[in-house]
Protein backbone atom coordinates (compact mmCIF):
# COMPACT_ATOMS: atom_id res chain seq x y z
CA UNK A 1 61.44 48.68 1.69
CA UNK A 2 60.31 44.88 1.82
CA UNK A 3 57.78 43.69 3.11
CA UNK A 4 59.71 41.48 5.82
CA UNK A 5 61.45 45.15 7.09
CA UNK A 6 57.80 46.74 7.21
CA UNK A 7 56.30 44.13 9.36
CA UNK A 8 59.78 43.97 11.23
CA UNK A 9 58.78 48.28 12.11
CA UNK A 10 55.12 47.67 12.54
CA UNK A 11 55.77 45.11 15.11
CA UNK A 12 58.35 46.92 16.84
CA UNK A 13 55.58 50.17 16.93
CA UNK A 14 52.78 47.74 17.94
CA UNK A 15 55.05 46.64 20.89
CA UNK A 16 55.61 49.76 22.18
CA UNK A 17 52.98 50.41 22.21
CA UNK A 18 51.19 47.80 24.27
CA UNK A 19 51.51 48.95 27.47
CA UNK A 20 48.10 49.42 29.04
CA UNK A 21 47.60 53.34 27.70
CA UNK A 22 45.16 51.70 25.02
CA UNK A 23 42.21 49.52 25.00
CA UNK A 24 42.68 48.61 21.32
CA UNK A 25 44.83 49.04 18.64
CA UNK A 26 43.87 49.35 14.77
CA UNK A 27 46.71 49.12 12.25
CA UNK A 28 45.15 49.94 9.09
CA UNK A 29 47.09 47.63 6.90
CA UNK A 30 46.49 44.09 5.53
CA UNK A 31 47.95 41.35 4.92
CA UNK A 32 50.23 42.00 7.80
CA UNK A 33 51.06 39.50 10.62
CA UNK A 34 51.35 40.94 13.79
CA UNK A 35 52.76 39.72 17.29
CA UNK A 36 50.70 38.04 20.43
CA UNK A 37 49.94 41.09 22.34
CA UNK A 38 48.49 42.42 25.81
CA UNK A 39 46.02 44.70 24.23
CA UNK A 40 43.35 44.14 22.31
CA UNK A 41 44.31 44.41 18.31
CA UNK A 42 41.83 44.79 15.73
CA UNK A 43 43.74 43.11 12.82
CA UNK A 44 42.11 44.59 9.43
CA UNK A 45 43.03 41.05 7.40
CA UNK A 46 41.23 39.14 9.81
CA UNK A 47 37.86 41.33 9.70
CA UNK A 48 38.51 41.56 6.01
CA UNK A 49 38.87 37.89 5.16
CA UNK A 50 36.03 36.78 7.55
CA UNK A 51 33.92 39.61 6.55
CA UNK A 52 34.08 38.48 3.09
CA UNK A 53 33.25 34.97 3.58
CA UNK A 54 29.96 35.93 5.66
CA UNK A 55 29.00 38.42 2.59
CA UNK A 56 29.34 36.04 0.33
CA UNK A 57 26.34 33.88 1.67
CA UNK A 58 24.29 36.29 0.78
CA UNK A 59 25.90 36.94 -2.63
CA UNK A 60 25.34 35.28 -6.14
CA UNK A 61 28.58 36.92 -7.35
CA UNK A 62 31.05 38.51 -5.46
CA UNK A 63 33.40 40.67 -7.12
CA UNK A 64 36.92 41.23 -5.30
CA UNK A 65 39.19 44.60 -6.23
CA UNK A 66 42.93 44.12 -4.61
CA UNK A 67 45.48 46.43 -5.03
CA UNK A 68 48.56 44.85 -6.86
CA UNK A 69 48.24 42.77 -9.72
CA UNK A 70 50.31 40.84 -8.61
CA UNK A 71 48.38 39.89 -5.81
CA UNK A 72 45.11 38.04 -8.13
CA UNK A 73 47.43 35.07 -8.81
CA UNK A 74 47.68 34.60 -4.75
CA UNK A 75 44.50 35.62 -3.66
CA UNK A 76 42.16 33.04 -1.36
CA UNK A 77 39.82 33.47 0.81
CA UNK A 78 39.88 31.69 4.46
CA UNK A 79 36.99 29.52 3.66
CA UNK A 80 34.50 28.03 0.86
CA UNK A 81 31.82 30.27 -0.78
CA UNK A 82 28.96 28.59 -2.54
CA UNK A 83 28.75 32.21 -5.01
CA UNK A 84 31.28 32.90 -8.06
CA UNK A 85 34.09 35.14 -7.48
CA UNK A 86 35.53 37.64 -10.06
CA UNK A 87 39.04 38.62 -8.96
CA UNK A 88 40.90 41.63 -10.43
CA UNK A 89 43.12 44.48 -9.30
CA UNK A 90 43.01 48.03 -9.51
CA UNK A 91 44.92 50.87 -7.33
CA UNK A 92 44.56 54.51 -6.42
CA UNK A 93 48.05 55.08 -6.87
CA UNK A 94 49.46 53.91 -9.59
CA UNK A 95 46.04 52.74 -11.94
CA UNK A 96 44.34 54.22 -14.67
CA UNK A 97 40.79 52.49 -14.42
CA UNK A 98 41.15 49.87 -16.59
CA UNK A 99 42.66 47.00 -14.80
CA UNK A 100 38.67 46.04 -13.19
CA UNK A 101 37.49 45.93 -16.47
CA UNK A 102 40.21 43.73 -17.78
CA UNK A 103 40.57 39.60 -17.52
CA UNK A 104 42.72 39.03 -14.76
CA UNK A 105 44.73 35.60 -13.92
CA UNK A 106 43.74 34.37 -10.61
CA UNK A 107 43.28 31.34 -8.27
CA UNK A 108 39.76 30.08 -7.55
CA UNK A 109 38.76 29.29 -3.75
CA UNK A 110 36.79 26.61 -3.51
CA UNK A 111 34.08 28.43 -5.41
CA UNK A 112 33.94 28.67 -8.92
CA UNK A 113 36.27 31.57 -10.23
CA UNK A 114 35.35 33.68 -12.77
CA UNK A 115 37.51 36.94 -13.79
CA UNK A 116 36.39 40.27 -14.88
């Protein structure tokens, strides 16, 4: 399954359902758009990618584990950090351990960039 198809079914659950039997709703995936809705929606990308940003004031390096390899050469954050940002990837499923001790390709916000 794509990942046009899962957000297609994700939508279509989040629509059902938004009917005023919840206060909030939390998907617990990223990097998933999601529909104008009624109810309240906690959208885990958005506290993610703004959660990251605010951390990194307080940072000198910020190091940044995502879950496909694929994903390093994509990655951005929302807005500027003043502290350097190692990007790599690693997953539960599928990794041995190594890939976040390995150089990974990436693309730099507007921060410097520096891989692991």
């Amino acid at each position: 399954m794509g990942k046009p198809v899962a957000e297609a079914m994700l939508a279509r659950l989040m629509a059902s359902l938004d009917d005023g039997r919840f206060d909030a709703l939390v998907p617990l995936c990223t990097g998933t758009a999601l529909p104008p809705m009624r109810t309240l929606v906690i959208e885990p990308q958005q506290v993610v990618d703004h959660l990251t940003v605010a951390l990194a004031q307080g940072c000198k390096r910020l190091g940044i584990v995502l879950p496909l390899e694929g994903q390093v050469g994509s990655f951005h954050l929302i807005g500027p950090v003043s502290c350097e940002l190692r990007v790599t990837h690693a997953s539960p499923y599928t990794d041995t351990g190594t890939s976040a001790r390995r150089t990974c390709p990436g693309r730099s916000s507007p921060a410097t960039t520096r891989h692991w």
